[in-house]
Protein backbone atom coordinates (compact mmCIF):
# COMPACT_ATOMS: atom_id res chain seq x y z
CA UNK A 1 -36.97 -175.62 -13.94
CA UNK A 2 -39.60 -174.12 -12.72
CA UNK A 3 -43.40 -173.42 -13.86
CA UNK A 4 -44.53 -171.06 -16.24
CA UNK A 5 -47.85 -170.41 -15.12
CA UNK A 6 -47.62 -169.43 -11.70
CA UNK A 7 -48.58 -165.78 -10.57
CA UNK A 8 -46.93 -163.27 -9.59
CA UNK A 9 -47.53 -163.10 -6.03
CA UNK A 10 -48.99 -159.84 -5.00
CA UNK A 11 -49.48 -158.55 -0.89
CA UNK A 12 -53.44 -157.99 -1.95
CA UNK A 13 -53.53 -161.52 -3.01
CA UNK A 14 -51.36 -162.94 0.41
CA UNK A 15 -52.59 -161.20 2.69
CA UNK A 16 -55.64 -159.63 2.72
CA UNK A 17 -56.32 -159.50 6.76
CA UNK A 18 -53.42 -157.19 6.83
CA UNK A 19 -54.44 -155.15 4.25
CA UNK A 20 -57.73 -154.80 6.23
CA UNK A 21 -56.76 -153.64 9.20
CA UNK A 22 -53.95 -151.27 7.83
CA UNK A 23 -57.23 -149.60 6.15
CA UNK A 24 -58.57 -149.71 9.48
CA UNK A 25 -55.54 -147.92 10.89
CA UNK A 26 -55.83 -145.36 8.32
CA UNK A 27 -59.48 -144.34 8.50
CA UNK A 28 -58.93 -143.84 12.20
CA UNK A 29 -56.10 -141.71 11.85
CA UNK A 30 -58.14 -139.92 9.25
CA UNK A 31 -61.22 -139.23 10.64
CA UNK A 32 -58.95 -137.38 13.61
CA UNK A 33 -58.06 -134.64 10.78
CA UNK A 34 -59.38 -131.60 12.01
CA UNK A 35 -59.80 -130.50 7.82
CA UNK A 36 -62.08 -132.72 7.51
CA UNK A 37 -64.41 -130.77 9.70
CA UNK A 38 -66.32 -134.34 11.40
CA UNK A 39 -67.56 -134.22 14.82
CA UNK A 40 -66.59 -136.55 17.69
CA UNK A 41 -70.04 -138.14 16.78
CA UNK A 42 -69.34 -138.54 13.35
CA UNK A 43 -65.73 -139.42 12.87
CA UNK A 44 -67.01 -142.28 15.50
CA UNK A 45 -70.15 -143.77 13.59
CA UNK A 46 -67.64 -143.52 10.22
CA UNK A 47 -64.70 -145.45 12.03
CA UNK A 48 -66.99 -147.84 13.67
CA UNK A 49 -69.11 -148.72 10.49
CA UNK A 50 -65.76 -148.74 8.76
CA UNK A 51 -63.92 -151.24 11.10
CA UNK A 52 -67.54 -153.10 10.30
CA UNK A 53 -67.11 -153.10 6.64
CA UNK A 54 -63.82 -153.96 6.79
CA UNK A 55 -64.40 -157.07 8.61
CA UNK A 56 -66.81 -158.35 6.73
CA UNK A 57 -64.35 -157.94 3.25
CA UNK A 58 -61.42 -159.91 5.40
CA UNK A 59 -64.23 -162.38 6.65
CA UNK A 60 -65.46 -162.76 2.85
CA UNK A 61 -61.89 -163.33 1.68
CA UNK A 62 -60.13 -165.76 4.27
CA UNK A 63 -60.41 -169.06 5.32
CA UNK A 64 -61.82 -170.22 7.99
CA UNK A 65 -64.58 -167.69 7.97
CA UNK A 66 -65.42 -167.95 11.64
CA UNK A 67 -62.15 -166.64 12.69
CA UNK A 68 -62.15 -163.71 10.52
CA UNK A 69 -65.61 -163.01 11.68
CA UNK A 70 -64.63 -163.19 15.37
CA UNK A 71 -61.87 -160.99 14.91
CA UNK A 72 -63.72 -158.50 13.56
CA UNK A 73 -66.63 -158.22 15.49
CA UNK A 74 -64.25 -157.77 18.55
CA UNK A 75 -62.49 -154.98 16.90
CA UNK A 76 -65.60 -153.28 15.55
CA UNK A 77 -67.32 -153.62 19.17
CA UNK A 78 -63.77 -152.17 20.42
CA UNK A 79 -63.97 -149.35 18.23
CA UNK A 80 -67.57 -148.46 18.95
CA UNK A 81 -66.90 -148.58 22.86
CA UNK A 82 -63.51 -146.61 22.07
CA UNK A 83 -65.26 -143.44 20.39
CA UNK A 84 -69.13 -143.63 22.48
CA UNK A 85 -68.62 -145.71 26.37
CA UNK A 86 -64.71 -144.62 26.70
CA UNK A 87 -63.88 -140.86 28.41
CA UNK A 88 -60.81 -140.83 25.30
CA UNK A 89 -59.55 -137.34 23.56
CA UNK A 90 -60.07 -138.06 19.70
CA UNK A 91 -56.05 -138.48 19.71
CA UNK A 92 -56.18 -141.27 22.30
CA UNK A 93 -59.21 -142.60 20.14
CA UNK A 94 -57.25 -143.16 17.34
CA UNK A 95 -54.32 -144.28 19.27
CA UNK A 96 -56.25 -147.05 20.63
CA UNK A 97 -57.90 -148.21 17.45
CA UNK A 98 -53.95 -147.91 15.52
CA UNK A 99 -52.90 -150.32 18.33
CA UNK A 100 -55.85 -152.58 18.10
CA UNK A 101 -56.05 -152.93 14.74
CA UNK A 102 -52.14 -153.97 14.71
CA UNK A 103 -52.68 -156.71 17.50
CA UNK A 104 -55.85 -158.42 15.77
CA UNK A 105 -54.09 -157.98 12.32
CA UNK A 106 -51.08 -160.16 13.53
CA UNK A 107 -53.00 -162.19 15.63
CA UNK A 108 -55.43 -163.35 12.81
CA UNK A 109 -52.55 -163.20 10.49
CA UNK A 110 -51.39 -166.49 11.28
CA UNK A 111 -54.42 -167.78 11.59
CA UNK A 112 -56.37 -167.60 8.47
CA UNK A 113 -54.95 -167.93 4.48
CA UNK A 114 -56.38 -166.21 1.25
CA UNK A 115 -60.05 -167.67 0.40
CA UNK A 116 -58.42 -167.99 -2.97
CA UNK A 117 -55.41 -169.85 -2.08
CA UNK A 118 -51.82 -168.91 -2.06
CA UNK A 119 -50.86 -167.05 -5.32
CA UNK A 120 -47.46 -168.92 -6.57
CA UNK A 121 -47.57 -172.46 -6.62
CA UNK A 122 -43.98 -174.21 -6.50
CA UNK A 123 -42.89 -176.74 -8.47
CA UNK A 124 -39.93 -179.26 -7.11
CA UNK A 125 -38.05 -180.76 -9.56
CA UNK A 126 -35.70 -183.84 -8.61
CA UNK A 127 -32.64 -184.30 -10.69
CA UNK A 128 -31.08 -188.00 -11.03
CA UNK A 129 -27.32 -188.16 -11.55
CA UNK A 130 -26.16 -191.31 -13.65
C-alpha cells in the first residue's frame, strides 16, 4: 500500500543548492562567449552579481540558512577576486568558477535540505500473518 497523496518528487524540489550552482556554472561559461560581445569588466560584475543572486535564492530555500549563506558569500567573494584581484585569461576565469561552484555545490549538498521539506513522504505499512 502506499499513499496517494504524496508528490511526485521533482530535482527543483530536492535539491535546490545544486540547481544553484549548476546556474552558476552556466552563467560563467556564458559570459566567456565571445557573441555576446561583454568585456572582461562586464562579463565579471554579471558573474559576480550572479553568483550573488544565486546565493541568496539557495540561502532563501534551504535549511539551515546560515550555511547556505556562508557558502555563498565564499563563492561570490571567490568569483569577484577570480575576474578583478586574479592575473586569469577569461578561459581560466571560468574554469575556476566551473570548479568552484562544483566543490561548494557538493559540499553544501549534504549539508542543508529543501526549506520546504522533502517532496515524497513514505508510508510503511506492517503486515501481520495469522
Amino acid at each position: 500500500m502506499s499513499s496517494s497523496t504524496a508528490k511526485k518528487p521533482t530535482v527543483l524540489g530536492q535539491e535546490p543548492a545544486a540547481i544553484a550552482y549548476i546556474l552558476n556554472a552556466l552563467l560563467a561559461f556564458l559570459v566567456t562567449i565571445p557573441q555576446l560581445g561583454l568585456t572582461e569588466e562586464a562579463a565579471g560584475y554579471i558573474s559576480t552579481i550572479g553568483s550573488g543572486v544565486l546565493a541568496l535564492i539557495v540561502a532563501w530555500q534551504t535549511r539551515p540558512w546560515v550555511i547556505s549563506t556562508l557558502t555563498g558569500a565564499v563563492s561570490t567573494i571567490l568569483t569577484g577576486v577570480s575576474h578583478f584581484w586574479l592575473v586569469l585569461t577569461p578561459a581560466q576565469t571560468a574554469a575556476f568558477i566551473l570548479l568552484l561552484s562544483a566543490v561548494l555545490g557538493l559540499v553544501l549538498r549534504g549539508q542543508v535540505s529543501p526549506k520546504s521539506g522533502p517532496v515524497a513522504h513514505v508510508v510503511v505499512v506492517e503486515e501481520k500473518l495469522t
